[in-house]
C-alpha atoms as a PDB file:
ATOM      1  CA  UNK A   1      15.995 -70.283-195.609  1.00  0.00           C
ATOM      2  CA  UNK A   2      12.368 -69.625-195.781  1.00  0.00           C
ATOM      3  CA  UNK A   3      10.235 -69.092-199.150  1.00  0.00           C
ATOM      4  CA  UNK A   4      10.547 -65.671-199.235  1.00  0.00           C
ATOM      5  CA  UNK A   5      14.487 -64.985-199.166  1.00  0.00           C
ATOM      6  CA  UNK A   6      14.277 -67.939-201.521  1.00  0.00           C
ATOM      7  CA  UNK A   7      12.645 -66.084-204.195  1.00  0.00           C
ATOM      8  CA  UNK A   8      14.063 -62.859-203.476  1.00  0.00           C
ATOM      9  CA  UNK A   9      17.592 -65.110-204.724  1.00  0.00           C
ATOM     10  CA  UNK A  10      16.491 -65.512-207.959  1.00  0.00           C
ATOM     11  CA  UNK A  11      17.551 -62.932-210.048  1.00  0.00           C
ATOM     12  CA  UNK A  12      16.797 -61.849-213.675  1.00  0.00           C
ATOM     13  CA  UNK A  13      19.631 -64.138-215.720  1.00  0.00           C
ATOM     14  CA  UNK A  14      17.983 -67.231-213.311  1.00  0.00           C
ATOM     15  CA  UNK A  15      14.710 -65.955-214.839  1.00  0.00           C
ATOM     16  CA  UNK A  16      15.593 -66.091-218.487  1.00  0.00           C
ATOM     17  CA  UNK A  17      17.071 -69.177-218.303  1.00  0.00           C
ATOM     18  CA  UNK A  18      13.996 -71.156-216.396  1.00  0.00           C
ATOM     19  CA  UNK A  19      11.410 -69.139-219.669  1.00  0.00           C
ATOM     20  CA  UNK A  20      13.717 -70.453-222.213  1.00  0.00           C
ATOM     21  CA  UNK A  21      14.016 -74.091-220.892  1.00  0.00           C
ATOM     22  CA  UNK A  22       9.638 -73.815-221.214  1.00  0.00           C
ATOM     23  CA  UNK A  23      10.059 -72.359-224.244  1.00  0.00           C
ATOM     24  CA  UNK A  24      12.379 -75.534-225.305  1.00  0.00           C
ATOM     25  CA  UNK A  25       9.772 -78.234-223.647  1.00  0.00           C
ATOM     26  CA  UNK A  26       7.084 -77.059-224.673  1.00  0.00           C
ATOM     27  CA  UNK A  27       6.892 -74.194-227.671  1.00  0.00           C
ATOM     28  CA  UNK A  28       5.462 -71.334-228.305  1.00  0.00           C
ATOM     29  CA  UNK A  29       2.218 -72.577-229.174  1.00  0.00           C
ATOM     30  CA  UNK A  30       1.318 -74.880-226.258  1.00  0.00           C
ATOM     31  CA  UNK A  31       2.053 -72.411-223.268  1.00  0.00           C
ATOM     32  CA  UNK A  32      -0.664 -70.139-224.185  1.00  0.00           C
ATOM     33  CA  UNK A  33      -3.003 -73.680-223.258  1.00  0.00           C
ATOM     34  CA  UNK A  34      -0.870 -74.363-220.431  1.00  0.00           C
ATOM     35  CA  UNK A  35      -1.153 -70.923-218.690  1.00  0.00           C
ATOM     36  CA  UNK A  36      -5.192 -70.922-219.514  1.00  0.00           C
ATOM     37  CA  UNK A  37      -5.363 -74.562-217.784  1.00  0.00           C
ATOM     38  CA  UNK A  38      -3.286 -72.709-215.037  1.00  0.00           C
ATOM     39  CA  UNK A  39      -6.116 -69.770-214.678  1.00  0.00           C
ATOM     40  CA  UNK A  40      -8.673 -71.960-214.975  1.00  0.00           C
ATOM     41  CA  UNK A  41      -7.565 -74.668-212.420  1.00  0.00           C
ATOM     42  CA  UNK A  42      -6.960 -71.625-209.617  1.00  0.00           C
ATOM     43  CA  UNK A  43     -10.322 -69.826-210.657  1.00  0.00           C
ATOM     44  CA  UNK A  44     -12.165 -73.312-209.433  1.00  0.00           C
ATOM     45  CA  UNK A  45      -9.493 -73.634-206.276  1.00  0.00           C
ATOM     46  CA  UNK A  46     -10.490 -70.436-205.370  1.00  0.00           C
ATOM     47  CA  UNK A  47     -14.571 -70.958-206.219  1.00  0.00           C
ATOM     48  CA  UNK A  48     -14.423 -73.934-203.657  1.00  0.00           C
ATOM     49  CA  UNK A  49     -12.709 -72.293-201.239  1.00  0.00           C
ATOM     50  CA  UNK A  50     -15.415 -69.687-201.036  1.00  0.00           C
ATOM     51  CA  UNK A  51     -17.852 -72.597-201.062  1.00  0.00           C
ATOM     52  CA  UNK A  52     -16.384 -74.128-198.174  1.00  0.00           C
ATOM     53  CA  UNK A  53     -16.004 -71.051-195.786  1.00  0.00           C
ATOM     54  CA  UNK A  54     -19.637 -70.500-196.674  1.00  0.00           C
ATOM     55  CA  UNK A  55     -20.476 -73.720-195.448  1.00  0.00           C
ATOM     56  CA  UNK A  56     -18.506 -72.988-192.330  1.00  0.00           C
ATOM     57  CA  UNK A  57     -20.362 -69.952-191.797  1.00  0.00           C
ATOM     58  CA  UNK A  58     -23.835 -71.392-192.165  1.00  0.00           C
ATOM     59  CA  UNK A  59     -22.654 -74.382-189.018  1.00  0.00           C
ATOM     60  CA  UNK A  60     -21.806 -72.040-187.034  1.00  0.00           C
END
């Protein structure tokens, strides 16, 4: 089973259940933090990724 059937198995109900178990652990309040810690934390993944195949341009 690779990682795309995978998610193409979760349906809607599978959905609703996984937003209201966040909702449970963590409230309303504290996933608006979570998600901007979650944009934030790709934004620099993707910053120094573009650093590094810079750096591989300039060896070459």
């Amino acid at each position: 089973m690779n990682a795309l059937s995978f998610f193409m198995a979760i349906g809607p109900w599978q959905i609703a259940i996984i937003v209201m178990v966040v909702l449970l652990l963590f409230g309303g309040k504290k996933i608006p933090e979570l998600m901007r810690g979650l944009g934030s934390g790709i934004k620099e993944f993707k910053d120094a990724s573009r650093e590094d195949d810079k750096l591989d341009e300039k060896k070459d």
